[in-house]
C-alpha atoms as a PDB file:
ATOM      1  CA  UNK A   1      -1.695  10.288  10.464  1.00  0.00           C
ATOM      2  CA  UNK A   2      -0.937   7.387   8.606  1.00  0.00           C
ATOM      3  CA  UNK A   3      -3.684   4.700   8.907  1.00  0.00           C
ATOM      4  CA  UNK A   4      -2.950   0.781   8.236  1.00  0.00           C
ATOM      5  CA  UNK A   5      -4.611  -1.135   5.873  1.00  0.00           C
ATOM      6  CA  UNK A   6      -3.236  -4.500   6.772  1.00  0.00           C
ATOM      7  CA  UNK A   7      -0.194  -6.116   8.449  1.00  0.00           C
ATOM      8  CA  UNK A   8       0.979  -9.389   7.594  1.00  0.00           C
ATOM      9  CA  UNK A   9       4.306 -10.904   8.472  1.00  0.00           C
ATOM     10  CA  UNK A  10       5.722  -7.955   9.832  1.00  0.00           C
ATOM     11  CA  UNK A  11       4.628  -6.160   6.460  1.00  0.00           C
ATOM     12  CA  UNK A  12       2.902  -3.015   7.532  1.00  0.00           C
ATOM     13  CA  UNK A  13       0.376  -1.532   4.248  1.00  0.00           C
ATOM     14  CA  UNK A  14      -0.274   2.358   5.266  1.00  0.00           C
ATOM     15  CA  UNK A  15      -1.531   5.012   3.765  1.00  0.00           C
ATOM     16  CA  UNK A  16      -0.526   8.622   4.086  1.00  0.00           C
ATOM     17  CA  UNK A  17      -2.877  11.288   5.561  1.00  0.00           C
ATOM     18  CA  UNK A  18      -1.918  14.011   2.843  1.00  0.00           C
ATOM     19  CA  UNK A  19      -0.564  12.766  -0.412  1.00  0.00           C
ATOM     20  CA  UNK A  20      -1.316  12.759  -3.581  1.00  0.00           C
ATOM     21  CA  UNK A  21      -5.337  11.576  -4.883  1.00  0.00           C
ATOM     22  CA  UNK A  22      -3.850   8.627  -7.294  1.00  0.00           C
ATOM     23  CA  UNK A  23      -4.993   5.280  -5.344  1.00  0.00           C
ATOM     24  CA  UNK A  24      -1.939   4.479  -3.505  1.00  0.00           C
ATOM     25  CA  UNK A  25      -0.127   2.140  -0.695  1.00  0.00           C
ATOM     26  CA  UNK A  26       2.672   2.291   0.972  1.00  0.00           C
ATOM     27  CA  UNK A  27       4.676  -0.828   2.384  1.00  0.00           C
ATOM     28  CA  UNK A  28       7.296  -1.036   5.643  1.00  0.00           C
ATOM     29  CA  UNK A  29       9.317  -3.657   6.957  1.00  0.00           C
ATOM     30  CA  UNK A  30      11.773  -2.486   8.691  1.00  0.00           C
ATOM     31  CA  UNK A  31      14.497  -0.237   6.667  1.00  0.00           C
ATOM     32  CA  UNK A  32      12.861  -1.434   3.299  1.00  0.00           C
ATOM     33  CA  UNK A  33       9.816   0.794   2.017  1.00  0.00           C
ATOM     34  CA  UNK A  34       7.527   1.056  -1.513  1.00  0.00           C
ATOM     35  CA  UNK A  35       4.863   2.730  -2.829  1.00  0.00           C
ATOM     36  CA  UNK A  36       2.593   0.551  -4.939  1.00  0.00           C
ATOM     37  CA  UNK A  37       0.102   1.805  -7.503  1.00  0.00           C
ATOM     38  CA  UNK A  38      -3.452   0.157  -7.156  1.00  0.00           C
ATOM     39  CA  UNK A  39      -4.794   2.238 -10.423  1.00  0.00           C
ATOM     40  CA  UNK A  40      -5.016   2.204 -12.548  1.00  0.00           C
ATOM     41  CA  UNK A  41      -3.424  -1.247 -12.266  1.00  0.00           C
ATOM     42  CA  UNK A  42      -1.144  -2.652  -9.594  1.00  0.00           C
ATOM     43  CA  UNK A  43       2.525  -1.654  -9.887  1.00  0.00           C
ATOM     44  CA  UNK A  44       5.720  -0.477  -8.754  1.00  0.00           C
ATOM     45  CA  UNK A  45       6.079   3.262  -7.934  1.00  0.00           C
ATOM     46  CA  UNK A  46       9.340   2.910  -5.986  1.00  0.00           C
ATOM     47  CA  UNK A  47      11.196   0.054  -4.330  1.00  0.00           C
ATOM     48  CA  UNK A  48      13.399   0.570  -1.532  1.00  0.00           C
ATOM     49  CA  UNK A  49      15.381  -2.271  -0.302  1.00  0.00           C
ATOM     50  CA  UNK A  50      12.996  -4.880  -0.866  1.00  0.00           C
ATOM     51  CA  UNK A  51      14.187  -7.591  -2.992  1.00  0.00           C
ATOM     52  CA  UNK A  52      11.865  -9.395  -5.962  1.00  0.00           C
ATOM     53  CA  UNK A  53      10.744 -12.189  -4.202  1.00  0.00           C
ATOM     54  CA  UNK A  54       9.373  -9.901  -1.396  1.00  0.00           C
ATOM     55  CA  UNK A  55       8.051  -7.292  -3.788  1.00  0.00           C
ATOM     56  CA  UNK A  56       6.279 -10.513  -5.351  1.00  0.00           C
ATOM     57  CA  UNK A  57       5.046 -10.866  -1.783  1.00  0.00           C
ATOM     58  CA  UNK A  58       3.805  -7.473  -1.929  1.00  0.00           C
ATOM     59  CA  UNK A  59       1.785  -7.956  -4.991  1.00  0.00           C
ATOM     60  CA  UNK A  60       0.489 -10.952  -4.609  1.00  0.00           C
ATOM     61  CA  UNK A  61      -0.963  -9.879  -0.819  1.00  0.00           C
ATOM     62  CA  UNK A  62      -2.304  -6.166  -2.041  1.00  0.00           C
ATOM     63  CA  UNK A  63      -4.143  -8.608  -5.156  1.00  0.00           C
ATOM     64  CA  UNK A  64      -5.762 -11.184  -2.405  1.00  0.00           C
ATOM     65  CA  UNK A  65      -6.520  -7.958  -0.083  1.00  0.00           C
ATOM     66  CA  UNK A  66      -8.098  -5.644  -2.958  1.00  0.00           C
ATOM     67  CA  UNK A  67     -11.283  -4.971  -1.828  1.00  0.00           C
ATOM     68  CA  UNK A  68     -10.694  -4.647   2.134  1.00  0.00           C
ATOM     69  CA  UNK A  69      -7.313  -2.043   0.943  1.00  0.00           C
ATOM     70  CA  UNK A  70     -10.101  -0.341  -1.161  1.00  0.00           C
ATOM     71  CA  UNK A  71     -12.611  -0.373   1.579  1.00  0.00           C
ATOM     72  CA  UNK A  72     -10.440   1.206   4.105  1.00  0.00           C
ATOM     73  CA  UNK A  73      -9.080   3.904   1.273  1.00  0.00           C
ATOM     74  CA  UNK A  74     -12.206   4.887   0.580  1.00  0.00           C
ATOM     75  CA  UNK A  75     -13.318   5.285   4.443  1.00  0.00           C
ATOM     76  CA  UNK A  76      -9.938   7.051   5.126  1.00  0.00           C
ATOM     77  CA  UNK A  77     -10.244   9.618   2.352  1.00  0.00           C
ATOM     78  CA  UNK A  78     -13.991   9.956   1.948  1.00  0.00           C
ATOM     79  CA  UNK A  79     -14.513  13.344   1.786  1.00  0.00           C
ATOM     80  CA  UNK A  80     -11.277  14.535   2.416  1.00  0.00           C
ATOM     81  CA  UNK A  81      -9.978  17.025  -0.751  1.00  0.00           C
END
């Protein structure tokens, strides 16, 4: 199960079911895929295919979308272990 967090512009921010506890999101659009930190800042964990200006993209949505990515992280995985 992979539940969304937000899609905007054909940019699809998912989370997997059974990863790793480190806040997380993942990003699809088409081939192109990353993983973006959100702690204990925002960053980079891997880039596929995307190129800087849509990474910057990326950031810049996950920043203005913080709290409703963290609202639906926290419902997702509350009380999952």
């Amino acid at each position: 199960m992979s539940p969304r967090a937000i899609l905007i512009d054909g940019y699809d921010f998912f989370f997997y079911s059974r990863e790793e506890n480190r806040k997380h999101i993942h990003i699809e659009k088409g081939d192109n895929e990353a993983k973006i930190w959100l702690e204990p800042i925002i960053e980079v964990a891997y880039n596929h295919g995307f190129t800087t200006k849509e990474i910057g993209f990326i950031l810049q949505t996950i920043k203005e979308y913080e709290q409703v990515i963290n609202d639906k992280w926290n419902t997702h995985f509350s009380g999952k272990k």
